[in-house]
Protein backbone atom coordinates (compact mmCIF):
# COMPACT_ATOMS: atom_id res chain seq x y z
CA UNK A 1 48.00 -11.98 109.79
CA UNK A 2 45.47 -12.15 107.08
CA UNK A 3 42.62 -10.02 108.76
CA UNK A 4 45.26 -7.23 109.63
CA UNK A 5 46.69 -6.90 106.10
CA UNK A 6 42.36 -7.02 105.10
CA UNK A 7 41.93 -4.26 107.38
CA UNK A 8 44.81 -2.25 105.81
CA UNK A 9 43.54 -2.72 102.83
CA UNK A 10 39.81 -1.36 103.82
CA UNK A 11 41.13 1.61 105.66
CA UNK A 12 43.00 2.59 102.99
CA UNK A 13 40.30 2.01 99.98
CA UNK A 14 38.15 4.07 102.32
CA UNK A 15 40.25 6.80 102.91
CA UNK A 16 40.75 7.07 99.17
CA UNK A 17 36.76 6.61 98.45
CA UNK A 18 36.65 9.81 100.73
CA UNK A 19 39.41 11.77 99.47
CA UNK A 20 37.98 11.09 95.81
CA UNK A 21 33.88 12.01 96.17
CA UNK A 22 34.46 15.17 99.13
CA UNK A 23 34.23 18.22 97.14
CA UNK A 24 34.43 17.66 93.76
CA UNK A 25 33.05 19.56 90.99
CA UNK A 26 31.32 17.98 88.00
CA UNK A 27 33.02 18.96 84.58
CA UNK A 28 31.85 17.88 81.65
CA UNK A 29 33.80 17.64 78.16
CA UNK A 30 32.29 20.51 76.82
CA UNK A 31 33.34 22.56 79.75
CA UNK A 32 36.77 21.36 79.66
CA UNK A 33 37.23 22.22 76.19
CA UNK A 34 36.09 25.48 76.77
CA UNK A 35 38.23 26.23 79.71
CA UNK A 36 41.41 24.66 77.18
CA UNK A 37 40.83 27.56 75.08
CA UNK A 38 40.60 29.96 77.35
CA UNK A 39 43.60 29.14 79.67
CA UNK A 40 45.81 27.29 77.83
CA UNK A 41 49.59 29.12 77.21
CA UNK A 42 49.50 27.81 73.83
CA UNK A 43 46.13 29.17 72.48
CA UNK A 44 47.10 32.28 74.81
CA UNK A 45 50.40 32.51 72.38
CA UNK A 46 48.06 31.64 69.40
CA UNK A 47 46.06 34.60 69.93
CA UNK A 48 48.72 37.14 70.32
CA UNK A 49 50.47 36.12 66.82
CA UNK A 50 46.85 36.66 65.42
CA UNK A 51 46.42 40.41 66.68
CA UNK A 52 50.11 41.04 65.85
CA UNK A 53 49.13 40.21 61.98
CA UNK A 54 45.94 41.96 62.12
CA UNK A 55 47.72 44.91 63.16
CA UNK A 56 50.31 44.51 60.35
CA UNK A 57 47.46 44.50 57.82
CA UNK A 58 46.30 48.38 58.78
CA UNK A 59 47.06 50.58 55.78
CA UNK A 60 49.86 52.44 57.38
CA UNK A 61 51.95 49.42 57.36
CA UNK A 62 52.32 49.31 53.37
CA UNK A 63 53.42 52.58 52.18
CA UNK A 64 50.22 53.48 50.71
CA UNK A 65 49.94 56.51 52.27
CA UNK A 66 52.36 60.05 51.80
CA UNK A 67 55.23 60.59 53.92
CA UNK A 68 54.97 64.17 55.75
CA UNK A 69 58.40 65.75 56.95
CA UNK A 70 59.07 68.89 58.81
CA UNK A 71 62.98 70.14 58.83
CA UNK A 72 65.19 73.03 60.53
CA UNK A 73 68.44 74.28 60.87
CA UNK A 74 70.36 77.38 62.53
CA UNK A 75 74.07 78.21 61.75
CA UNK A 76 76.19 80.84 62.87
CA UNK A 77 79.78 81.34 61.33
CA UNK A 78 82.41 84.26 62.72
CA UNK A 79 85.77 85.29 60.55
CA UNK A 80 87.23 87.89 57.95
CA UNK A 81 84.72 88.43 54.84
CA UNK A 82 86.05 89.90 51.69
CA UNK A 83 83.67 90.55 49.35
CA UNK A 84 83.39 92.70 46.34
CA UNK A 85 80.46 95.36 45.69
CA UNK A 86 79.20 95.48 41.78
CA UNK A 87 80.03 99.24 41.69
CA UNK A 88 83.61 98.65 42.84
CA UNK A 89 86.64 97.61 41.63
CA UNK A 90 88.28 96.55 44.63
CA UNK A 91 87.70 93.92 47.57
CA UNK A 92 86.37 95.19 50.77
CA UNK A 93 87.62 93.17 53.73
CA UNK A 94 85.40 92.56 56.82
CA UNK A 95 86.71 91.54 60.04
CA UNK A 96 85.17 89.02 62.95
CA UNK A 97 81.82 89.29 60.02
CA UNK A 98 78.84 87.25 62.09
CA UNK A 99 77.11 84.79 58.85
CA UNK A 100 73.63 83.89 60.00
CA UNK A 101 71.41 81.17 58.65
CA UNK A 102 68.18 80.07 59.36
CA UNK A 103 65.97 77.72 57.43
CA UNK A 104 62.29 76.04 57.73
CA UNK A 105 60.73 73.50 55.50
CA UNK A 106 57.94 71.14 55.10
CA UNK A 107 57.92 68.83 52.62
CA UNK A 108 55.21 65.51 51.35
CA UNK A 109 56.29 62.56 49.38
CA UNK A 110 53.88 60.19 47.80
CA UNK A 111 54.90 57.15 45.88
CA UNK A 112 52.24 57.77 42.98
CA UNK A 113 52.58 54.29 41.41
CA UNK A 114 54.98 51.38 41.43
CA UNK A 115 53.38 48.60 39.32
CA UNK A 116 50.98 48.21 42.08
CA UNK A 117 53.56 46.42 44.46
CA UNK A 118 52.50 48.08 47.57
CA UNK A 119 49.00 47.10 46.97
CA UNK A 120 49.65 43.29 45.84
CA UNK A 121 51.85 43.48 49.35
CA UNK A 122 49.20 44.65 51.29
CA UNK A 123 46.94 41.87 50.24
CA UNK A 124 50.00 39.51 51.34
CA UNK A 125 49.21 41.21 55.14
CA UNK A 126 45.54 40.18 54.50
CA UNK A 127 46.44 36.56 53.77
CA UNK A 128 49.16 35.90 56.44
CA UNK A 129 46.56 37.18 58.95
CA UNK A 130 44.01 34.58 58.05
CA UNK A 131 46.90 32.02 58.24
CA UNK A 132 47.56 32.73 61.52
CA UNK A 133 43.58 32.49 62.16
CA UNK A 134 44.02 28.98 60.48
CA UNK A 135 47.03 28.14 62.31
CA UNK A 136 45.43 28.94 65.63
CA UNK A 137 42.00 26.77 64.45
CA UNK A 138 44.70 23.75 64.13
CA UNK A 139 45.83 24.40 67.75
CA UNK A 140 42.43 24.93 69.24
CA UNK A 141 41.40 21.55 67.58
CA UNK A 142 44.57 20.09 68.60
CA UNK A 143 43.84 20.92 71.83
CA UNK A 144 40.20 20.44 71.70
CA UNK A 145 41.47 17.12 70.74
CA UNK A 146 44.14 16.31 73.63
CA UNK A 147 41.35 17.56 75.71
CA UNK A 148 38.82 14.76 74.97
CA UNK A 149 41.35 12.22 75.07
CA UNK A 150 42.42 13.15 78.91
CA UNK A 151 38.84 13.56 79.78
CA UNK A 152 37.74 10.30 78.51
CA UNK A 153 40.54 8.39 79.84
CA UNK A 154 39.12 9.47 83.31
CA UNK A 155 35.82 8.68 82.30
CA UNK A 156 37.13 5.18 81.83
CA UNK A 157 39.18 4.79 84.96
CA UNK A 158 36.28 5.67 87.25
CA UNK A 159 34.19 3.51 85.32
CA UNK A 160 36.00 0.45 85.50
CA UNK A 161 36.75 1.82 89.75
CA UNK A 162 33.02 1.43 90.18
CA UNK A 163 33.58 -2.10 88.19
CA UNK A 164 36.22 -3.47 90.72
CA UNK A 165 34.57 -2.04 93.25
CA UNK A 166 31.38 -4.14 92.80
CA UNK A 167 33.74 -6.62 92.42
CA UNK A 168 35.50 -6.21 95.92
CA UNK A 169 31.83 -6.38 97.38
CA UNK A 170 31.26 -9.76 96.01
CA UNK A 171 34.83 -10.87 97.55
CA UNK A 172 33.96 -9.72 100.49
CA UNK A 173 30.59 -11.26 100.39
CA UNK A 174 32.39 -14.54 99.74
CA UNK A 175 34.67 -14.09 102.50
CA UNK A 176 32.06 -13.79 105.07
CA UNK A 177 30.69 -17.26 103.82
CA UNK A 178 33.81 -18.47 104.23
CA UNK A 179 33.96 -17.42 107.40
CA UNK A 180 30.38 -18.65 108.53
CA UNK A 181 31.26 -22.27 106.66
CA UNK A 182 34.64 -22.37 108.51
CA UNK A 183 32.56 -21.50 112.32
CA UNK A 184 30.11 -24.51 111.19
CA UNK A 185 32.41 -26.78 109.96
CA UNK A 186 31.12 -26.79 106.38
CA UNK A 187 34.27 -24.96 105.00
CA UNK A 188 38.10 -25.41 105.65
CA UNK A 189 40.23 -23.06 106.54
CA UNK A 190 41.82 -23.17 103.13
CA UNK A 191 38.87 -21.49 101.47
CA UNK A 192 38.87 -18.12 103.85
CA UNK A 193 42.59 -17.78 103.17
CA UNK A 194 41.33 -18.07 99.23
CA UNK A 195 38.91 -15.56 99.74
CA UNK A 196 41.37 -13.01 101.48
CA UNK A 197 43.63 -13.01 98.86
CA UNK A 198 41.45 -12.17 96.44
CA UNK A 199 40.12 -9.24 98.63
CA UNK A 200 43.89 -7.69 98.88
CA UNK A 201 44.17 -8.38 95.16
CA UNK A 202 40.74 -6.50 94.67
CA UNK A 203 42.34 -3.93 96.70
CA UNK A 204 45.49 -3.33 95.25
CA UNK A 205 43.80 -3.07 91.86
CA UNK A 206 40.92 -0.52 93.94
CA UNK A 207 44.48 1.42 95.00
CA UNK A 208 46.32 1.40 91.19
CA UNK A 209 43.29 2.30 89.67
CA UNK A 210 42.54 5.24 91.96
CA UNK A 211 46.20 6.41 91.25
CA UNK A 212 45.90 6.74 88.07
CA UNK A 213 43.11 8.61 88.24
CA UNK A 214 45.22 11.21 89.87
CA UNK A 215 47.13 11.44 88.20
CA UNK A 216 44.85 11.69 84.60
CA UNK A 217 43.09 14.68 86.48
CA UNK A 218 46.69 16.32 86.88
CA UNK A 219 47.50 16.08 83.52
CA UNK A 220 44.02 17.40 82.59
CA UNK A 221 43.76 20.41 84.83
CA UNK A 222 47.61 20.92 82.96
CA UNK A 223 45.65 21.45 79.69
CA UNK A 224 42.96 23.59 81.43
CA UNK A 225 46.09 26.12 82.55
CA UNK A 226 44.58 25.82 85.98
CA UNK A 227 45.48 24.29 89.66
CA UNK A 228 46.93 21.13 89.24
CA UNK A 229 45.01 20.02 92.83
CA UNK A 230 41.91 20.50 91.89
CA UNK A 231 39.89 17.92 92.23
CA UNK A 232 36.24 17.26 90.43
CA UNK A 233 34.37 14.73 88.45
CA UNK A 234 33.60 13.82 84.94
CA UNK A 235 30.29 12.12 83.05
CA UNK A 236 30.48 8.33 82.30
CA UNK A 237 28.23 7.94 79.66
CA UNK A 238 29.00 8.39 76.03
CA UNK A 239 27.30 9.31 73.17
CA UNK A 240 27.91 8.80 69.50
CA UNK A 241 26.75 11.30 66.69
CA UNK A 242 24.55 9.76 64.02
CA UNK A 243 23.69 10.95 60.24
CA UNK A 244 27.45 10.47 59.24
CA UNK A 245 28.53 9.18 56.06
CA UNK A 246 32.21 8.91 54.37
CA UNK A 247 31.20 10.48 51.59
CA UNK A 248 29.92 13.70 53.19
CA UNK A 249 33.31 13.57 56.00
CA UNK A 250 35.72 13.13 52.54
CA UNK A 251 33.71 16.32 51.02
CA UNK A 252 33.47 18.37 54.61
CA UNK A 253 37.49 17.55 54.81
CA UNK A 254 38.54 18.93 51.60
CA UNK A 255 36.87 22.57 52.45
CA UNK A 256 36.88 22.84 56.36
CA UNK A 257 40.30 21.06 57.07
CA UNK A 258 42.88 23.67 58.09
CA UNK A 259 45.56 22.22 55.78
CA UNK A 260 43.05 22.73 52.84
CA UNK A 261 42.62 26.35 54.04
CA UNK A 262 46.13 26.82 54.57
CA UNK A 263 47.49 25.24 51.21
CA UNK A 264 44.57 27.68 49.80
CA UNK A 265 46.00 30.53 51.37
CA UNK A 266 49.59 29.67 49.95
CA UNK A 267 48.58 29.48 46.60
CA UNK A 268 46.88 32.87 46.65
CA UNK A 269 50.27 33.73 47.64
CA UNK A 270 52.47 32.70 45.05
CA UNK A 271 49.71 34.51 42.85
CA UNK A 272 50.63 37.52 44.60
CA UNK A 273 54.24 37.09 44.24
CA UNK A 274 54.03 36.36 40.83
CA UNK A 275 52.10 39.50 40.49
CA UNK A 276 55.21 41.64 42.38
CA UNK A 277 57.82 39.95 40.61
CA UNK A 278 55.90 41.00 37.12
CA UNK A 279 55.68 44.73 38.89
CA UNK A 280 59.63 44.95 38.77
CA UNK A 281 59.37 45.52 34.97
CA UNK A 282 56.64 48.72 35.86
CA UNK A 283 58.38 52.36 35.96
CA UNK A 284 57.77 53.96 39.03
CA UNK A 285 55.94 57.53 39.82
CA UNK A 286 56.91 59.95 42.58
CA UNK A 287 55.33 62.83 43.39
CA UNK A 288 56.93 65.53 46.15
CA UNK A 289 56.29 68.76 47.47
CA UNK A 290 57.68 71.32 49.88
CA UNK A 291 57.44 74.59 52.07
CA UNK A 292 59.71 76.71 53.43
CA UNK A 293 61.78 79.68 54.21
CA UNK A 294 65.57 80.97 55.43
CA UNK A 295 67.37 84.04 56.79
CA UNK A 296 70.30 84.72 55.97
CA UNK A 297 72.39 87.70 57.65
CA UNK A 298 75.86 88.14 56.09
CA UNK A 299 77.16 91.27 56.17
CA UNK A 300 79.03 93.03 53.38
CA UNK A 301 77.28 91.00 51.04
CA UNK A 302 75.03 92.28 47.98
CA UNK A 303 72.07 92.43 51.03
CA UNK A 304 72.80 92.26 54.47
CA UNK A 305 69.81 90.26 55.06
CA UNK A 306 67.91 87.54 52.66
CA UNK A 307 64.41 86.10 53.97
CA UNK A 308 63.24 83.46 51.48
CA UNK A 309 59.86 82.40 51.36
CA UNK A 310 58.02 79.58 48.62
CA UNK A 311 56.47 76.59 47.69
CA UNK A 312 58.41 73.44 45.37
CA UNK A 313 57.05 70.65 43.78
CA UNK A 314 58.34 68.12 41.67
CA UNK A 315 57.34 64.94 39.88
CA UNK A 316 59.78 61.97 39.15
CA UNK A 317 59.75 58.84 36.72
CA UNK A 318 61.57 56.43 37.16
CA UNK A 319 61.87 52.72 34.83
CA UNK A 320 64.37 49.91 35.77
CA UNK A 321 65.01 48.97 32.34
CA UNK A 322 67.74 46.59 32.80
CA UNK A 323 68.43 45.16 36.42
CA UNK A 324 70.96 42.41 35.68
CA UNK A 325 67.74 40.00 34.84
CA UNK A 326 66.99 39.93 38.77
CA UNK A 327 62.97 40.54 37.72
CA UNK A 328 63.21 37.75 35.48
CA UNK A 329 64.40 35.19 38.21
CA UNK A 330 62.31 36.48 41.15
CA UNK A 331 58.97 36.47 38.25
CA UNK A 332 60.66 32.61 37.53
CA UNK A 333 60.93 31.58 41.00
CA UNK A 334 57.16 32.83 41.87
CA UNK A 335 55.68 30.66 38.78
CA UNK A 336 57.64 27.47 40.43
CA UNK A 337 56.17 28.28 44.10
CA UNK A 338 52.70 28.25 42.55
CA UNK A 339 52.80 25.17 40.52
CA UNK A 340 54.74 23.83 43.69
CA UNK A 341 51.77 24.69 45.90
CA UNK A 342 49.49 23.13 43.35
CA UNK A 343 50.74 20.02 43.58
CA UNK A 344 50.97 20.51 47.75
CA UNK A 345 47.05 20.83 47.36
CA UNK A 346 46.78 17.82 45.52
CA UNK A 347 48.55 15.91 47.95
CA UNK A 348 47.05 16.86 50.86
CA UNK A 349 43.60 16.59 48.84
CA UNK A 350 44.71 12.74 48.24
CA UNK A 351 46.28 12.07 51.51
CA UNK A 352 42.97 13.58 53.61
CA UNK A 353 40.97 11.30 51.49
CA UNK A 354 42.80 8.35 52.61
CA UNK A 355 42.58 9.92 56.30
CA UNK A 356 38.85 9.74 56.39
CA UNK A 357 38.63 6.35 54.51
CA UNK A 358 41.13 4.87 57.43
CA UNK A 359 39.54 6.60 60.38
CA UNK A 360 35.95 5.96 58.90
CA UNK A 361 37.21 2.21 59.06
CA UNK A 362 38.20 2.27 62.20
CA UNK A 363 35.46 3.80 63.63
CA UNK A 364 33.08 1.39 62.33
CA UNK A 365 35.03 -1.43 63.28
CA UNK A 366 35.42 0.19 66.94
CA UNK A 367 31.27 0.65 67.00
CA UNK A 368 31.28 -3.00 65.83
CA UNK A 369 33.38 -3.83 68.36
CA UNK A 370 31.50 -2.36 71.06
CA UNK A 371 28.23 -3.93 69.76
CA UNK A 372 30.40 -7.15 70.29
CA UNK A 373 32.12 -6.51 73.53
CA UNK A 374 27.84 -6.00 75.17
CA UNK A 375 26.96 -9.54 73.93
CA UNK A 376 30.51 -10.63 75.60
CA UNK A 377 29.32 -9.14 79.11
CA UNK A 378 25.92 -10.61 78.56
CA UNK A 379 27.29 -14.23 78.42
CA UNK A 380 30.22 -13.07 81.41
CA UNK A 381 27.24 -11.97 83.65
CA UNK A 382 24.69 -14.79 83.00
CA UNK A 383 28.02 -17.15 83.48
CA UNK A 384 28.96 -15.69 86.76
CA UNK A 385 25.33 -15.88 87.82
CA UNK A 386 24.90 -19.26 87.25
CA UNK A 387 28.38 -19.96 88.79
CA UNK A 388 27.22 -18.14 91.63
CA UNK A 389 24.56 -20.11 92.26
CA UNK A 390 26.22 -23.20 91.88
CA UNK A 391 28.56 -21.83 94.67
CA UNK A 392 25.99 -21.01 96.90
CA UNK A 393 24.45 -24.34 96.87
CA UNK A 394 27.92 -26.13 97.17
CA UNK A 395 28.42 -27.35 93.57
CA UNK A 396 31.75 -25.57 93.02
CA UNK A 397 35.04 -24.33 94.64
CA UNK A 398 35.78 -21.29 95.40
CA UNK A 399 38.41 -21.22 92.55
CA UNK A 400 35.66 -21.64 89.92
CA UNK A 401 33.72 -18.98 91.38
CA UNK A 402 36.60 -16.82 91.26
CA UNK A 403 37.35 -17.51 87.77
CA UNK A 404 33.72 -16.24 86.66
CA UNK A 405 34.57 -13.33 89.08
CA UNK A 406 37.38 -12.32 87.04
CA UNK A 407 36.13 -13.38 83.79
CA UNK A 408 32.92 -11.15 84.19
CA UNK A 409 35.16 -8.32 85.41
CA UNK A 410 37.57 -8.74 82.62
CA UNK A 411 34.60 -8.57 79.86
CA UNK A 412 33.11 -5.42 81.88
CA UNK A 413 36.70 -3.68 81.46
CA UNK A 414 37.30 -4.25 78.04
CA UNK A 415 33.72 -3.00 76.90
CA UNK A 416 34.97 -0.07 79.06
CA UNK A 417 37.81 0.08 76.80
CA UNK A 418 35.80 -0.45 73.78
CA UNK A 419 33.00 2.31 74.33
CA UNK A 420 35.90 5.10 74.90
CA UNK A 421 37.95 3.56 71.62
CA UNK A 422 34.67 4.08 69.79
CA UNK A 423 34.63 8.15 70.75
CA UNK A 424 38.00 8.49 70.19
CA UNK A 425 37.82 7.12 66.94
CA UNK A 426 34.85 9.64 66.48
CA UNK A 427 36.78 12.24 67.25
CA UNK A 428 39.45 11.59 65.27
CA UNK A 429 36.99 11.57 62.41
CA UNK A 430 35.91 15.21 63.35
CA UNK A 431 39.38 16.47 63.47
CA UNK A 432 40.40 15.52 59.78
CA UNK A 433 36.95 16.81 58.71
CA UNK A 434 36.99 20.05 60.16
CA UNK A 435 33.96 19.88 62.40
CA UNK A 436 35.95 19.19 66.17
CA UNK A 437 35.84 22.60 66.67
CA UNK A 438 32.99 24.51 65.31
């Protein structure tokens, strides 16, 4: 019963071992990012709120520019006239009269000046463009970000695989020994039944581990915006950036972190609003002109027929002296958004200092760890090769062996773990310093 359920197990790691190396492609990180940004809905979205503001920026959209209008009318009006001649004393009456009326214009208007409102408004178009630049930098690196982490937690499946896979080929080594002992009498039967469990065992981990590899590459080819059955492979090793300092990362932060560059952009704001608040108190200047013509056909009038022809212009002044005090609240409110957005800048100034201090922490305790977690598998592997030998010459049970088995497996995972903690931490240091996504 034991051998069948070992041969299930084989078949089935080996159909899996197939399925996993036949056709893959080999992505690295840097690719993967790259196709995030490219695919993803998100920074697809992203990118259409940024053209959308840089088209609301063009001059056209702030009523800088004159207003040119063209008009026309026709009218026609049938019924009894009476009208009265200058040389006569008397009314002369005119039945079913035909009035005609025809008119033609063309006419600019151009908002001479307004206390500079337009123009303080237009530079509010400028500034909510670049926020949606900086708003789409925070998704890219948020993405960038989610990106590595899916990537890297593939990287650290199929590195522990190939760990409990060397593993299962040392079980299986020992099960053949077993086997040979048992056929000359120097083993019981006890110690191949040992050694088959801990083959399935090897094998169910083998099977988990392989799952959840699928399922990592699903939800990564979700954040590439591309098949979710394609398959492919990703680079094991790791390495860490040197040259670093806190210092430099708390400095880097405060200038290249979106929320710096946002809360920048904000403040300029309120500037700008204080600016078109203050403009409220500002008389405005208009400036029109106009061309044009009419017929008019009305008989037993003065003239039977008028044809006007000319050109108007006119200038107008306008000054809100007294608007309720409305100026005075919106110029009130503006002054409170600034100072508000002042103090905004200070917190997030304070609060992204204490970011890099923590992740800097962190990261150095993760590289620590790591440095730790080598010297642990060092001692695990000399261990399990001394055990080994012990079991080879008969000095041990099997259960010892198998205990430096899974104690040397169990040091190789969690240095696994540790080396992909380290980058993470890394990364997280990049993020809050501005420099994930260059």
């Amino acid at each position: 019963m034991m051998n069948r359920i070992h041969k299930i197990f084989a078949a089935l790691f080996l159909i899996l071992s197939v399925s996993i190396s036949y056709g893959q492609e080999l992505l690295t990180v840097d690719e993967a990012v790259s196709l995030a940004l490219k695919n993803n809905f998100d920074v697809e979205l992203a990118q259409k709120k940024i053209q959308q503001a840089q088209l609301n920026t063009d001059k056209k959209n702030t009523g800088l520019l004159p207003t040119v209008t063209a008009s026309g009318g026709a009218n026609y009006q049938i019924g009894t006239f009476w009208g009265k001649p200058p040389n006569l004393d008397t009314y002369k009456k005119i039945s079913r009269a035909g009035t005609q009326n025809y008119n033609a214009s063309v006419g600019a208007n151009y908002l001479l000046y307004d206390g500079n409102f337009r123009k303080y408004n237009w530079e509010k178009l400028k500034i909510f463009y670049h926020l949606s630049e900086i708003e789409a930098q925070a998704l890219y690196e948020r993405t960038a970000l989610s990106v590595h982490t899916a990537y890297y937690q593939i990287a650290k499946l199929k590195s522990i695989l190939a760990i409990l896979q060397s593993t299962m080929d040392v079980s299986k080594h020992r099960l053949k020994r077993a086997e040979v002992g048992v056929e000359f009498g120097k083993e019981s039967g006890l110690s191949v039944l040992n050694a088959q469990v801990d083959i399935n065992n090897d094998s169910l981990k083998i099977q988990n581990t392989q799952l959840q590899i699928s399922n990592a590459k699903r939800n990564l080819n979700s954040l590439l915006g591309r098949d979710l059955s394609i398959d492919f492979d990703v680079v094991t090793d790791v390495n860490y950036l040197t040259g670093m300092t806190e210092e430099q990362l708390i400095e880097d932060a405060t200038e290249r972190n979106t929320q710096i560059k946002a809360i920048n952009r904000n403040i300029k704001l309120s500037e700008l609003d204080l600016k078109m608040a203050k403009a409220g108190y500002k008389p405005t200047v208009r400036l029109s002109a106009s061309y044009g013509g009419s017929f008019v056909a009305q008989p037993g009038g003065f003239f039977d027929k008028q044809v006007s022809l000319g050109l108007g212009a006119g200038l107008q002044v306008s000054w809100n002296i007294f608007d309720g005090g409305r100026t005075k609240i919106k110029e009130q409110n503006a002054i409170i958004d600034q100072e508000t957005n002042l103090l905004r800048k200070q917190q997030i100034e304070y609060n992204l200092e204490s970011d890099v201090r923590t992740k800097w922490a962190n990261y150095q305790n993760a590289l620590s760890t790591l440095e730790f977690q080598q010297v642990n598998i060092q001692t695990a592997q000399a261990n399990f090769d001394r055990t080994k030998e012990r079991f080879s010459a008969g000095q041990i049970s099997s259960v010892e062996f198998r205990q430096a088995q899974l104690g040397l497996l169990n040091a190789q995972s969690i240095y696994q773990q540790a080396k992909y903690d380290a980058k993470l931490a890394e990364l997280g240091l990049l993020l809050v310093s501005g420099h994930l996504v260059e």
